[in-house]
Every structure is written in C-alpha cells, then in structure tokens.
C-alpha atoms as a PDB file:
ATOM      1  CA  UNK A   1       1.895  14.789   1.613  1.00  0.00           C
ATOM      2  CA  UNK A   2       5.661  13.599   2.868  1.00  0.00           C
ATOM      3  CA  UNK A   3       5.534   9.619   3.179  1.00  0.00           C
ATOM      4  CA  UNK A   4       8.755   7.485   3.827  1.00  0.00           C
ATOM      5  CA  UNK A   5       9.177   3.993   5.252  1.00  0.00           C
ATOM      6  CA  UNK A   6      11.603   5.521   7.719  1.00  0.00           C
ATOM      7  CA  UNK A   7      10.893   6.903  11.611  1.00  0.00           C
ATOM      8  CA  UNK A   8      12.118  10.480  10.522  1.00  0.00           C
ATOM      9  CA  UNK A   9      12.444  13.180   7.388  1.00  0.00           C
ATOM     10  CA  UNK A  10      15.953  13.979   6.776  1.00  0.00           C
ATOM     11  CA  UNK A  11      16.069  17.606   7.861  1.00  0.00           C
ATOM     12  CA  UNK A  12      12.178  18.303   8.919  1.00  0.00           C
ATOM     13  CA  UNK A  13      11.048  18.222  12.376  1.00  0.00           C
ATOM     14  CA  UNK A  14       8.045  16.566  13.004  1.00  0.00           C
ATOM     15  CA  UNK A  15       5.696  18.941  15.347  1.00  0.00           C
ATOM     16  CA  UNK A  16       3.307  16.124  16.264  1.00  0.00           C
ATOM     17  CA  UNK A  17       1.941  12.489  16.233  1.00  0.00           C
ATOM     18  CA  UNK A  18      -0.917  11.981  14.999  1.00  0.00           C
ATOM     19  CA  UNK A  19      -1.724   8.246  15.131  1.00  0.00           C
ATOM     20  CA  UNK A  20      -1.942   5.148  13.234  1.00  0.00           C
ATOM     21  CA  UNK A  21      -3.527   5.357   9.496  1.00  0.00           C
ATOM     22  CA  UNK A  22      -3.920   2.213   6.958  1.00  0.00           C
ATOM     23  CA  UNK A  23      -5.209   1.798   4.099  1.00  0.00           C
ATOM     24  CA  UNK A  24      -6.729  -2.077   2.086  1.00  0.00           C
ATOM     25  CA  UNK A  25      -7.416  -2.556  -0.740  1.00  0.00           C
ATOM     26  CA  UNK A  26      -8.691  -5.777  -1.902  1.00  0.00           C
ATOM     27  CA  UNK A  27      -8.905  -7.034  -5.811  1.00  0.00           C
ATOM     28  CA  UNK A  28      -9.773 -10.238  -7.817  1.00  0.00           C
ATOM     29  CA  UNK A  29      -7.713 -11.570 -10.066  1.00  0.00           C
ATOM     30  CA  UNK A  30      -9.981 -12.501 -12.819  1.00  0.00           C
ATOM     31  CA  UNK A  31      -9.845 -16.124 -14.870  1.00  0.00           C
ATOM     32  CA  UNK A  32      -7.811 -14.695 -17.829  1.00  0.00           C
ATOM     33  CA  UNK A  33      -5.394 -13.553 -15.115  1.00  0.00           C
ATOM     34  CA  UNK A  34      -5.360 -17.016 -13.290  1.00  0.00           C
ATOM     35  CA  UNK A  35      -4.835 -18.869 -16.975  1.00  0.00           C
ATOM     36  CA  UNK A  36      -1.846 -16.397 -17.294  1.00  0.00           C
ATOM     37  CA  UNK A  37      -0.484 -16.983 -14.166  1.00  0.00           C
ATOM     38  CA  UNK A  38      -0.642 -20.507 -14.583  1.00  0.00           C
ATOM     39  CA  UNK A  39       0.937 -20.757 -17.424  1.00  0.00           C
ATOM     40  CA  UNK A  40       3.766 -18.565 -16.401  1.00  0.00           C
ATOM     41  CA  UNK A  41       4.112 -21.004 -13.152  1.00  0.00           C
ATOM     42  CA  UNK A  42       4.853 -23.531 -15.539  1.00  0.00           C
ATOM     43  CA  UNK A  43       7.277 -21.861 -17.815  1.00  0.00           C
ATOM     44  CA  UNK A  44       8.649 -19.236 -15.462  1.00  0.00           C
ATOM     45  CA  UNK A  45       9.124 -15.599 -15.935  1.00  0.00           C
ATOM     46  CA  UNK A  46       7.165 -12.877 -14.594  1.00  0.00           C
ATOM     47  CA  UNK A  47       3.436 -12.597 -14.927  1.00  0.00           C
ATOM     48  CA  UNK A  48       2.328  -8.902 -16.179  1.00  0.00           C
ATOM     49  CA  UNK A  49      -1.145  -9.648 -15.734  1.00  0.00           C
ATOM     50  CA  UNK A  50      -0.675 -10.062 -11.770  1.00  0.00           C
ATOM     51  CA  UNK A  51       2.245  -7.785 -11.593  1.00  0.00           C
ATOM     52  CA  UNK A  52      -0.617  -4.653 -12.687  1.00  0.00           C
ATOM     53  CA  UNK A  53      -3.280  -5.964  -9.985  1.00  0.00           C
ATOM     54  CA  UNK A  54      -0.313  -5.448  -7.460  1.00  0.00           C
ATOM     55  CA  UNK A  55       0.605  -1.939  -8.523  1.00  0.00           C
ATOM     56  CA  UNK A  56      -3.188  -0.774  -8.215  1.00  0.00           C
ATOM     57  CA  UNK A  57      -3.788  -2.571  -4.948  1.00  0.00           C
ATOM     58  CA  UNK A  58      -0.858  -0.765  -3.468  1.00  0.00           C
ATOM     59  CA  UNK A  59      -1.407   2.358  -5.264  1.00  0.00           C
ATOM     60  CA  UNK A  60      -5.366   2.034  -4.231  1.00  0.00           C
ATOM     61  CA  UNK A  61      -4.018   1.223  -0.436  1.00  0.00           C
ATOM     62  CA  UNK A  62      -1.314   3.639   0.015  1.00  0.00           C
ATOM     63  CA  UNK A  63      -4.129   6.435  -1.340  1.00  0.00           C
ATOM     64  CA  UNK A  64      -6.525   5.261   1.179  1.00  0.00           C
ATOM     65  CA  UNK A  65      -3.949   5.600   3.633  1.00  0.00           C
ATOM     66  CA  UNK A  66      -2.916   9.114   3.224  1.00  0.00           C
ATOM     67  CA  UNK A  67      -6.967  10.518   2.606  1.00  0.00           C
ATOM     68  CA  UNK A  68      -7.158   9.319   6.434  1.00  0.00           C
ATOM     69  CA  UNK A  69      -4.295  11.059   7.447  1.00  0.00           C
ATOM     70  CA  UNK A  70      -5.267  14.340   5.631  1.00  0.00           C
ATOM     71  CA  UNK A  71      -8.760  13.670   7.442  1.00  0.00           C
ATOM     72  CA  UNK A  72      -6.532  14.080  10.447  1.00  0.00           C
ATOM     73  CA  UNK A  73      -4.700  17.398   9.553  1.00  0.00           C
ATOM     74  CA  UNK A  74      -1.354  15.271   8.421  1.00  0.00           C
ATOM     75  CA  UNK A  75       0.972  16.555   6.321  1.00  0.00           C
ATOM     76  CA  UNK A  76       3.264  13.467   6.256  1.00  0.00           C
ATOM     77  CA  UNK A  77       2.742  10.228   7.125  1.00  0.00           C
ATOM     78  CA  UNK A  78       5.905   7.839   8.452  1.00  0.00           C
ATOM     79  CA  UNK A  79       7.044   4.158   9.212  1.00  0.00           C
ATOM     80  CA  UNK A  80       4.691   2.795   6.523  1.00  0.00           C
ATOM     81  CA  UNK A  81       4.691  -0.704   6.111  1.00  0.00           C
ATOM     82  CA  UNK A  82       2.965  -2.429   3.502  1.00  0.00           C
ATOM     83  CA  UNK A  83       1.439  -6.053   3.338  1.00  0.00           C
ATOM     84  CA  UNK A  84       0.641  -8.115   0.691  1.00  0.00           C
ATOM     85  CA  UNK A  85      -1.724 -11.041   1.339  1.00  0.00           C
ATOM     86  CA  UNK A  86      -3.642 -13.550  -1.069  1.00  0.00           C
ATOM     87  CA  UNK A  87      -6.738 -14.839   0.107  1.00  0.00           C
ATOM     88  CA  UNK A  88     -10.082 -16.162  -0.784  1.00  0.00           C
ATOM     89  CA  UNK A  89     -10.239 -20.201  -1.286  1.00  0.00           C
ATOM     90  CA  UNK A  90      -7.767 -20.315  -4.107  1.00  0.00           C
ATOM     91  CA  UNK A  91      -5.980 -17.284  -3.661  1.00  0.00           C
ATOM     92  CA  UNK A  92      -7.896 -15.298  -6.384  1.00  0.00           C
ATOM     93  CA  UNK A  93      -8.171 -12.167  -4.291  1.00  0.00           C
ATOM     94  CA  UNK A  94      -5.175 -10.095  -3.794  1.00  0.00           C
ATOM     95  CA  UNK A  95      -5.333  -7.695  -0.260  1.00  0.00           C
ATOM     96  CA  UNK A  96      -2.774  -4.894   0.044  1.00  0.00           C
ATOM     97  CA  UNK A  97      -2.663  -3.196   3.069  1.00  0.00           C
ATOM     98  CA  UNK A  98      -0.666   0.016   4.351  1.00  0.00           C
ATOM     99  CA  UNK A  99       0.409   1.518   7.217  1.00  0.00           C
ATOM    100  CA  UNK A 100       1.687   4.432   9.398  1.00  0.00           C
ATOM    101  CA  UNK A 101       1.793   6.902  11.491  1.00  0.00           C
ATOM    102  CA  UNK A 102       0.617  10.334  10.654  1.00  0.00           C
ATOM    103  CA  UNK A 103       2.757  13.380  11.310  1.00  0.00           C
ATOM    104  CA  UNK A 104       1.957  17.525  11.742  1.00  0.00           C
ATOM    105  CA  UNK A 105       5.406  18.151  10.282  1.00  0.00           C
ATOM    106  CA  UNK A 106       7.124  21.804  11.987  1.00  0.00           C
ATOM    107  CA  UNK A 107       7.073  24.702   9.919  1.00  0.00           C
ATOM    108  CA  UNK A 108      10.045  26.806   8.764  1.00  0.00           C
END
C-alpha cells in the first residue's frame, strides 16, 4: 500500500477515488509513565516512556487506516493527516487519529 501526506504520487496516476479512511487509536499512559513524565517536566529533556506510547498509537492508527482502505480495494491511500490529542480528565489517555483518502492507483 502507497501512502504519502501529499495530493499526488510522483509519477503514478491515480485511476480512482475512493473516499475518506481514518484510523484511532486510543492508549493510557500508565502511572510509571505519568511519574516519568513528571519528572522529566521538571528537569527537561525528552520523556522515552511517552515518546513509545506515541509511536504505537500512530503506528496502531495509521494500520487501522490502511485495513479500511484495503477493505475498499485501495492500493494507496493520500493526503493523510494525522492528529494527536490527549484526553481523559488528566490527560492520561493519548488518541491518535489518521486520515485520507483512498486511491485505485492506474496500472502500467
């Protein structure tokens, strides 16, 4: 599957539109985490611990994402966006979210 933040593929012709796809994923950031990250507020650098929930929300949401468009007979997907939201009442729960549009790319 072809997947680019851009409107087109350099040098492949897109046959067809298929629609909109997204993909969430949503994860906790446990207490260990949250001690981490606090302490890392208060001495600065970059927290590992929430760094690695990131990477497997987006790489949970971007995988989502392109299992709907192959659902849809896609064979790229372009224009994804992704979103990265904390929520819940302290912000424990990371949400990821990706989108695009998914493509029937020409053949040669």
């Amino acid at each position: 599957m072809l997947t680019t933040t851009t409107d087109t593929l350099d040098g492949i012709e897109i046959a067809e539109y298929l629609g909109l796809v997204s993909g969430e994923s949503v994860l906790g950031a446990n207490i260990i985490r949250d001690v981490l990250g606090t302490v890392t507020d208060y001495v600065g650098g970059r927290s590992a611990a929430y760094e690695e929930v990131l990477e497997r929300a987006r790489l949970d949401a971007v995988e989502e994402m392109t299992d709907r468009a192959r659902v849809l007979g896609a064979d790229g997907i372009v224009g994804i966006s992704l979103d990265y939201e904390a929520i819940g009442s302290r912000g424990a729960m990371l949400m990821v979210t990706a989108s695009g549009t998914a493509v029937r790319l020409k053949k040669r």
